[in-house]
PDB file of N, CA and C in Angstrom:
ATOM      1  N   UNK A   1     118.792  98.085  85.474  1.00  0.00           N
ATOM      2  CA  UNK A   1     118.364  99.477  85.503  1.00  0.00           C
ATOM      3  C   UNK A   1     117.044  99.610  84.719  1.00  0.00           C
ATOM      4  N   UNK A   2     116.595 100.290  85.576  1.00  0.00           N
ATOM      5  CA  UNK A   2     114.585 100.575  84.888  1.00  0.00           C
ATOM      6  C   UNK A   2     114.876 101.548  83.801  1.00  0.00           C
ATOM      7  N   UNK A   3     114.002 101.803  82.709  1.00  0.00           N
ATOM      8  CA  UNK A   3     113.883 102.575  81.535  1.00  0.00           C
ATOM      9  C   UNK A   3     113.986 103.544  81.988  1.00  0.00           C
ATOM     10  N   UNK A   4     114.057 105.075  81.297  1.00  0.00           N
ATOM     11  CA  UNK A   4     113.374 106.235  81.671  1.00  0.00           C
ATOM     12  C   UNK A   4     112.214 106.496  81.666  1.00  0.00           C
ATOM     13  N   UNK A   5     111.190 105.968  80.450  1.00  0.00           N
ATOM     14  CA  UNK A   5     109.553 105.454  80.581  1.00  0.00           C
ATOM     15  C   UNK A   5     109.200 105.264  82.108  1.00  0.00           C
ATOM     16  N   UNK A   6     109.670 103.871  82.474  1.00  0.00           N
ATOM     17  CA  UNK A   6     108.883 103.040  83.409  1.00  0.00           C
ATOM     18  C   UNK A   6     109.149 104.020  84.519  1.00  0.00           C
ATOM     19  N   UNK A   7     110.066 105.014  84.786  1.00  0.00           N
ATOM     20  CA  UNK A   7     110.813 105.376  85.656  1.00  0.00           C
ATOM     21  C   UNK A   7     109.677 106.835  86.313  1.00  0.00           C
ATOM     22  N   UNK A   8     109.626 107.440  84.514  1.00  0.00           N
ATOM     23  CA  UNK A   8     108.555 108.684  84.606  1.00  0.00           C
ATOM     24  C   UNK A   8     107.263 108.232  85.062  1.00  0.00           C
ATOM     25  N   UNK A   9     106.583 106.917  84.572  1.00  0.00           N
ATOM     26  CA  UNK A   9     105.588 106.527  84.929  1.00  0.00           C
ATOM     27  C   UNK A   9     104.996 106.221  86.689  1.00  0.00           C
ATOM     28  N   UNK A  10     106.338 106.287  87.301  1.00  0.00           N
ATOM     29  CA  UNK A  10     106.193 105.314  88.643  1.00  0.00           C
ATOM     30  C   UNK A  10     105.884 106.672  89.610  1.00  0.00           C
ATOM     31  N   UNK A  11     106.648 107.993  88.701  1.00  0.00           N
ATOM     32  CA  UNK A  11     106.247 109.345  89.543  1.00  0.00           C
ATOM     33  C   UNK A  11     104.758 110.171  89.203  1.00  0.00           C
ATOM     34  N   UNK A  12     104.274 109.197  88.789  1.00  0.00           N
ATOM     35  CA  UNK A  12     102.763 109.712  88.266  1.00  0.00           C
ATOM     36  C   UNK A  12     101.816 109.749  89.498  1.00  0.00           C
ATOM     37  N   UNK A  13     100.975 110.102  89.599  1.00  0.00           N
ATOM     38  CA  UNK A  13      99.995 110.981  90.926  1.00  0.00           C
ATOM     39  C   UNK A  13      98.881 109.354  90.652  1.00  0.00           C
ATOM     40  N   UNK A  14      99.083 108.953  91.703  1.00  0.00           N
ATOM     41  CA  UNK A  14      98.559 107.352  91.807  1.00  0.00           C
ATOM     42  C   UNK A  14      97.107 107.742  91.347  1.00  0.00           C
ATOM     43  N   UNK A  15      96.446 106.511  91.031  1.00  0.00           N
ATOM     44  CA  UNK A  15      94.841 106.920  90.269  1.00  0.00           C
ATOM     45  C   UNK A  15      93.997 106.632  90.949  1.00  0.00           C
ATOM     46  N   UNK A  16      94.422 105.945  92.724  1.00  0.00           N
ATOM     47  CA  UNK A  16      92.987 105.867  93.627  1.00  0.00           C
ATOM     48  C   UNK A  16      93.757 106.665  94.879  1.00  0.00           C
ATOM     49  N   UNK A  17      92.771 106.836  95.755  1.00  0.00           N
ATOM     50  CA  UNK A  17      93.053 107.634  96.704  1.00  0.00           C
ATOM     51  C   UNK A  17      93.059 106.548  97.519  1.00  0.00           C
ATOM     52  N   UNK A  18      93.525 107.012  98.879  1.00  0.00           N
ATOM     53  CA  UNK A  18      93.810 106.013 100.380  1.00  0.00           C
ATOM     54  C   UNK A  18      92.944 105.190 100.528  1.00  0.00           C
ATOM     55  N   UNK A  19      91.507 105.996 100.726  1.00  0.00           N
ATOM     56  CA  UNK A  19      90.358 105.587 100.984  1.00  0.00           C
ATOM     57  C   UNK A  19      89.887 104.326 100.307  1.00  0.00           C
ATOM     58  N   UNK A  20      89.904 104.387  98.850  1.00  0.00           N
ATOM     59  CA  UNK A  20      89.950 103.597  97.703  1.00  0.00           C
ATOM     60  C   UNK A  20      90.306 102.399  97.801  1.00  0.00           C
ATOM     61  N   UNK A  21      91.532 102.605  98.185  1.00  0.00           N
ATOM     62  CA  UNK A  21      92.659 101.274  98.278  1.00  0.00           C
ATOM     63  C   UNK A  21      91.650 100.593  99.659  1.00  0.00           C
ATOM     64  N   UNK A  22      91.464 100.986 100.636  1.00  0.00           N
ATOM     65  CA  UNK A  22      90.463 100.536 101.798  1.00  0.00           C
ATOM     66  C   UNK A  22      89.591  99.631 101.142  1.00  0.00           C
ATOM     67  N   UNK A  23      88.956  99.784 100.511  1.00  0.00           N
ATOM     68  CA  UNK A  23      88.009  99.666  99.747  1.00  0.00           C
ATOM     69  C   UNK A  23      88.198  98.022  98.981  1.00  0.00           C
ATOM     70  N   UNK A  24      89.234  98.395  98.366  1.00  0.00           N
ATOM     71  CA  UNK A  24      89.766  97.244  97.066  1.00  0.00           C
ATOM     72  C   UNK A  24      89.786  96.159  98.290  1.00  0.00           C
ATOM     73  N   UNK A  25      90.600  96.481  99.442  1.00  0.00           N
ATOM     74  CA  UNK A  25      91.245  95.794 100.323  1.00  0.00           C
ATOM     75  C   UNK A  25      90.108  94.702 101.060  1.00  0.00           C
ATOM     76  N   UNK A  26      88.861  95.450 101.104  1.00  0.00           N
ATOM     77  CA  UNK A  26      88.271  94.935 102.103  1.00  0.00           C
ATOM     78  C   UNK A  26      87.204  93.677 101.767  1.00  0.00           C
ATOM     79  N   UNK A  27      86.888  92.499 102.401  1.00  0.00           N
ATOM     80  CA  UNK A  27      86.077  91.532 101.778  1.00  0.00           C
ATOM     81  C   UNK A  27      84.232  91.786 101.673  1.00  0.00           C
ATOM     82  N   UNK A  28      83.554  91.374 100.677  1.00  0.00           N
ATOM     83  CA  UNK A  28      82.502  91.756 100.016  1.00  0.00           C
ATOM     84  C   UNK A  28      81.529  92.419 101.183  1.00  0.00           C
ATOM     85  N   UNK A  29      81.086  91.667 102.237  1.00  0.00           N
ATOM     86  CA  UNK A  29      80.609  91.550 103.485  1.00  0.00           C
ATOM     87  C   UNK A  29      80.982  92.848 104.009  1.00  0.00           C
ATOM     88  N   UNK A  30      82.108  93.585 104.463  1.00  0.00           N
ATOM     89  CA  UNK A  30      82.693  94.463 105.083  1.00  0.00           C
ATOM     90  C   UNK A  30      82.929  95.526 104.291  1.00  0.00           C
ATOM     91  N   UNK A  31      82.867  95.417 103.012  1.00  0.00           N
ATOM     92  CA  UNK A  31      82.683  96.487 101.918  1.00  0.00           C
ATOM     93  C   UNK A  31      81.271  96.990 102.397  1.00  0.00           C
ATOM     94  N   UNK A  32      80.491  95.890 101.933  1.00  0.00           N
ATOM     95  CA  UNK A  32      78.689  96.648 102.041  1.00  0.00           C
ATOM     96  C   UNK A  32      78.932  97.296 103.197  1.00  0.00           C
ATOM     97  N   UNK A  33      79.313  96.773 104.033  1.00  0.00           N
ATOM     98  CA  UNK A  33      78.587  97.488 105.507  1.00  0.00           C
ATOM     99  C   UNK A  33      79.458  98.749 105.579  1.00  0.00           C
ATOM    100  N   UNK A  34      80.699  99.177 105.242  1.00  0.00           N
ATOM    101  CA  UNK A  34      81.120 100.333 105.142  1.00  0.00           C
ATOM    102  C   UNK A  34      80.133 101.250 104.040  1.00  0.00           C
ATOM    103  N   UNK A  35      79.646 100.736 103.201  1.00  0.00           N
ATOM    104  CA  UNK A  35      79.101 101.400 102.059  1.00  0.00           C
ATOM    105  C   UNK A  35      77.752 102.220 103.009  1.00  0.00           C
ATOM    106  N   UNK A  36      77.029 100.619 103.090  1.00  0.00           N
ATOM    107  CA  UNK A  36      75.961 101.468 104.095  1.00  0.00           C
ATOM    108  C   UNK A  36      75.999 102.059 105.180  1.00  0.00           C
ATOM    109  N   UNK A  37      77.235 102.306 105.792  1.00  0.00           N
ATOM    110  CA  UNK A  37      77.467 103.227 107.167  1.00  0.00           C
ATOM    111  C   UNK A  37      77.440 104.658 105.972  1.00  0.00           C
ATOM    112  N   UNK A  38      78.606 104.792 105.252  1.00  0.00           N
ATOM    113  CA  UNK A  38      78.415 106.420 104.619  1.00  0.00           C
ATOM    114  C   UNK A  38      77.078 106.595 103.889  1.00  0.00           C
ATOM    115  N   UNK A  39      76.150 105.616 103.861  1.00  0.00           N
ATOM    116  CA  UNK A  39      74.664 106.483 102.998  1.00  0.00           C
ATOM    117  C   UNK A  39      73.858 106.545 104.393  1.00  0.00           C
ATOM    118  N   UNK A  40      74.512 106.286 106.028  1.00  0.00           N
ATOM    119  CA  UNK A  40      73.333 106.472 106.962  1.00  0.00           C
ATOM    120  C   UNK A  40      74.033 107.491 107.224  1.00  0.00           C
ATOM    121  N   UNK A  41      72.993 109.234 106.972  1.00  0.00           N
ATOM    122  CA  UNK A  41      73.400 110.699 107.177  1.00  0.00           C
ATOM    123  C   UNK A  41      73.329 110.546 109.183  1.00  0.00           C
ATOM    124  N   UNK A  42      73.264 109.770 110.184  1.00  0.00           N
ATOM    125  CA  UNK A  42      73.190 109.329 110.910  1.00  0.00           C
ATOM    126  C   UNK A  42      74.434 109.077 111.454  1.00  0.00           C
ATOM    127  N   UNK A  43      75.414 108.553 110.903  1.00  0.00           N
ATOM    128  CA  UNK A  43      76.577 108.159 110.918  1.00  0.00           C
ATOM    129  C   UNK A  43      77.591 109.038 110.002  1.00  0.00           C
ATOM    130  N   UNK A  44      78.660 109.610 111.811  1.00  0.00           N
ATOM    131  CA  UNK A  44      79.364 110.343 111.610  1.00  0.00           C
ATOM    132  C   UNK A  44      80.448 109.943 110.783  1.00  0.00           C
ATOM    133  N   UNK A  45      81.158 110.920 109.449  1.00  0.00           N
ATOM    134  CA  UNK A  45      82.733 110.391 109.143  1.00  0.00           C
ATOM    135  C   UNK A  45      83.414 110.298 110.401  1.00  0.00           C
ATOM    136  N   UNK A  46      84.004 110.440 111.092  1.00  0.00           N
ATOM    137  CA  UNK A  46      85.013 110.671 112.317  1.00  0.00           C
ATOM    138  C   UNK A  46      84.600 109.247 112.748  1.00  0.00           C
ATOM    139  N   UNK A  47      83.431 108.620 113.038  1.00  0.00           N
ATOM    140  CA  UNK A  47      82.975 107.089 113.635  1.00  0.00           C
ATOM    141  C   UNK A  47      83.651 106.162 112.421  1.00  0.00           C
ATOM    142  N   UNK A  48      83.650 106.437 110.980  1.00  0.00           N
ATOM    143  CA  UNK A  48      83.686 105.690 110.027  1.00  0.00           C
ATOM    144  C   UNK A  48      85.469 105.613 110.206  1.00  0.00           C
ATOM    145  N   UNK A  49      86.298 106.470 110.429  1.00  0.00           N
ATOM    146  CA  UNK A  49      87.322 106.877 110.026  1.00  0.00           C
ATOM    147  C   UNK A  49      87.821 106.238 111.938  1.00  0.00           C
ATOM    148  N   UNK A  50      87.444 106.098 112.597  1.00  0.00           N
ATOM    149  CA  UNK A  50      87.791 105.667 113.893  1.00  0.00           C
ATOM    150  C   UNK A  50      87.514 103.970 113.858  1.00  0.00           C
ATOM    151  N   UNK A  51      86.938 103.524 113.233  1.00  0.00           N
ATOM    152  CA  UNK A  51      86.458 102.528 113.563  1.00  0.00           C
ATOM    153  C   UNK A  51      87.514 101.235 112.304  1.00  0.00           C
ATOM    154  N   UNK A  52      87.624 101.948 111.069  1.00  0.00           N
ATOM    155  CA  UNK A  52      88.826 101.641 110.555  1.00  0.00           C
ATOM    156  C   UNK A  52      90.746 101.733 110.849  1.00  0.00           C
ATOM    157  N   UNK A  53      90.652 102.526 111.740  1.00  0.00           N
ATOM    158  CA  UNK A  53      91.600 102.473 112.407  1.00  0.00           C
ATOM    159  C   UNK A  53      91.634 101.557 113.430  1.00  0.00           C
ATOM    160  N   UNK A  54      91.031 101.402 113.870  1.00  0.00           N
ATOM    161  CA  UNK A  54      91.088 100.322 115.088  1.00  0.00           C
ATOM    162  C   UNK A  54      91.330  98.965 114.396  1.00  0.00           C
ATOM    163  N   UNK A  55      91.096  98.653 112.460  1.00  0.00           N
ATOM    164  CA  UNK A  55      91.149  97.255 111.939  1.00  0.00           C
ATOM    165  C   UNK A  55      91.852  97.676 111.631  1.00  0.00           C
ATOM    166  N   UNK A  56      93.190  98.469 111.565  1.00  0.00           N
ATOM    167  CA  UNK A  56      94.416  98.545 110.538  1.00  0.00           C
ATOM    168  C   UNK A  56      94.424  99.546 109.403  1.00  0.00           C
ATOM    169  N   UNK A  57      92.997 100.811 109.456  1.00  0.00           N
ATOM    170  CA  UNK A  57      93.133 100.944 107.791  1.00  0.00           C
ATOM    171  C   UNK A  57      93.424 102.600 108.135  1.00  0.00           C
ATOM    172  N   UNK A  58      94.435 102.848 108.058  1.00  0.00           N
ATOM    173  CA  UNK A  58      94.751 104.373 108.591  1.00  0.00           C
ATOM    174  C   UNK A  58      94.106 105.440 107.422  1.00  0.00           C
ATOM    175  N   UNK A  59      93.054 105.845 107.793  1.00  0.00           N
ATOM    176  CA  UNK A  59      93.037 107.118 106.601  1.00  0.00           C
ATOM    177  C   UNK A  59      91.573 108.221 107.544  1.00  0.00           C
ATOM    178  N   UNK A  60      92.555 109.099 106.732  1.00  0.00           N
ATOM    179  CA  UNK A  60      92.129 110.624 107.606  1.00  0.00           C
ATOM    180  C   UNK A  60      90.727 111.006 107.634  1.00  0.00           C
ATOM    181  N   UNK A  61      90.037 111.844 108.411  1.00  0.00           N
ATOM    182  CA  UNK A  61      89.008 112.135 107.700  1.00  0.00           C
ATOM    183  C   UNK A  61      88.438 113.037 106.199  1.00  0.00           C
ATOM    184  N   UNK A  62      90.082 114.145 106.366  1.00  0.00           N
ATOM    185  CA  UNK A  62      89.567 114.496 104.987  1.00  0.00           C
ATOM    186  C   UNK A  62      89.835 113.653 103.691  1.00  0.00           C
ATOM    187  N   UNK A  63      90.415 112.484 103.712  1.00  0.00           N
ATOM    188  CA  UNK A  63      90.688 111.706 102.528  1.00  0.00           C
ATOM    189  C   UNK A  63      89.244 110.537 102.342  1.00  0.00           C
ATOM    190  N   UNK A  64      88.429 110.560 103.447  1.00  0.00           N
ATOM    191  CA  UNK A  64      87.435 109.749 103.244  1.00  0.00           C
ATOM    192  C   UNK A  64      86.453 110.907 102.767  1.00  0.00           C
ATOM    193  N   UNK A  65      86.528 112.291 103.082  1.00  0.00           N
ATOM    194  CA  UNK A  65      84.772 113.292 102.940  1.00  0.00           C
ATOM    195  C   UNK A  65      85.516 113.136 101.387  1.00  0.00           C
ATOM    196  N   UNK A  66      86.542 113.746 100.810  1.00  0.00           N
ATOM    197  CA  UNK A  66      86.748 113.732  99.519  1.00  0.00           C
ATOM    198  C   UNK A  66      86.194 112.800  98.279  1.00  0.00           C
ATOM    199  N   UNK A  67      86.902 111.741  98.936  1.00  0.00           N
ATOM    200  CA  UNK A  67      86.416 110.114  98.608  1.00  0.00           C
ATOM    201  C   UNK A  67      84.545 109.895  98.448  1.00  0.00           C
ATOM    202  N   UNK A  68      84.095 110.166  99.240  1.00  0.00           N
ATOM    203  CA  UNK A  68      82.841 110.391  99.427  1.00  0.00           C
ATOM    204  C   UNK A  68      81.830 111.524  98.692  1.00  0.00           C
ATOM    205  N   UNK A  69      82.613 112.449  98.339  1.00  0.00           N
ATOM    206  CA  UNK A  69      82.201 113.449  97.535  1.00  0.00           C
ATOM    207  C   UNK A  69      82.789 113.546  95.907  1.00  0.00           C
ATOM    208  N   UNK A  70      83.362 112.749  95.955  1.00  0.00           N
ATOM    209  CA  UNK A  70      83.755 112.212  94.643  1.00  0.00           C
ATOM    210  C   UNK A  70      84.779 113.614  93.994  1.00  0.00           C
ATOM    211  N   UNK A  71      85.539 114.009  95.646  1.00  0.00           N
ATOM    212  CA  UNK A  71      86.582 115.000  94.704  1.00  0.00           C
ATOM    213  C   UNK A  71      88.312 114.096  94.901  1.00  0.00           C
ATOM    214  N   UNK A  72      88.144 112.923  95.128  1.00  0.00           N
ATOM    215  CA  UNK A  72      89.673 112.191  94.993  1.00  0.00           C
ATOM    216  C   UNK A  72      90.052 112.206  93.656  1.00  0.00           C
ATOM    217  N   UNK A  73      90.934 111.369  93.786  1.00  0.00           N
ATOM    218  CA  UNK A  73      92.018 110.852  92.381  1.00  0.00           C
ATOM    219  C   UNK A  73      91.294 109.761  91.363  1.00  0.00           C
ATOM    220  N   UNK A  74      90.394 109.125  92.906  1.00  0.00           N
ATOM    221  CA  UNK A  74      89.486 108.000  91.792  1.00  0.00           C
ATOM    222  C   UNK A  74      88.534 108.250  90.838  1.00  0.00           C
ATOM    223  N   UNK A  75      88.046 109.499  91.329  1.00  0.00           N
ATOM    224  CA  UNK A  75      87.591 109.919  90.099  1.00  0.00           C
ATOM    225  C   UNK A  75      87.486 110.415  89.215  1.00  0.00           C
ATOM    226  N   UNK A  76      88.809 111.065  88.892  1.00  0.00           N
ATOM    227  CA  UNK A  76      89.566 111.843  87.917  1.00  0.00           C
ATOM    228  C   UNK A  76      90.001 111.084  87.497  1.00  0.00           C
ATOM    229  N   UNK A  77      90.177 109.741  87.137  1.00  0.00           N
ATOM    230  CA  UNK A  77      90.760 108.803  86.249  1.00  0.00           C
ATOM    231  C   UNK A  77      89.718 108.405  85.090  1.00  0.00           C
TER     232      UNK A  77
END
């Protein structure tokens, strides 16, 4: 049986957002090039957020504009 500590801790409001975790997930190469798709104002979220779905990485568009605007969880930590 887990503590009551470890227990309260595990219901805590996670400290990266979806998007984030994408992120951690992805290799150096495929990081940049996501990086530089969101600084080309050229390139739609909805393309960014479609095109990760098609590799496995399910996340919405409003969890990426957030992410992007720096109003997630990641950056409240």
């Amino acid at each position: 049986m887990t503590s009551i500590y470890d227990e309260i801790i595990s219901e805590q409001t996670p400290s990266i957002c979806k998007f984030g975790k994408v992120l951690r997930e992805l290799d150096p190469d495929d990081r940049a090039g996501l990086e530089e798709a969101l600084s080309n104002p050229r390139i739609t979220q909805i393309s960014v957020v479609n095109v990760l779905s098609r590799r496995g990485f399910h996340v919405d568009r409003d969890t990426l504009s957030k992410h992007v605007r720096g109003k997630c969880v990641c950056q409240r930590g």
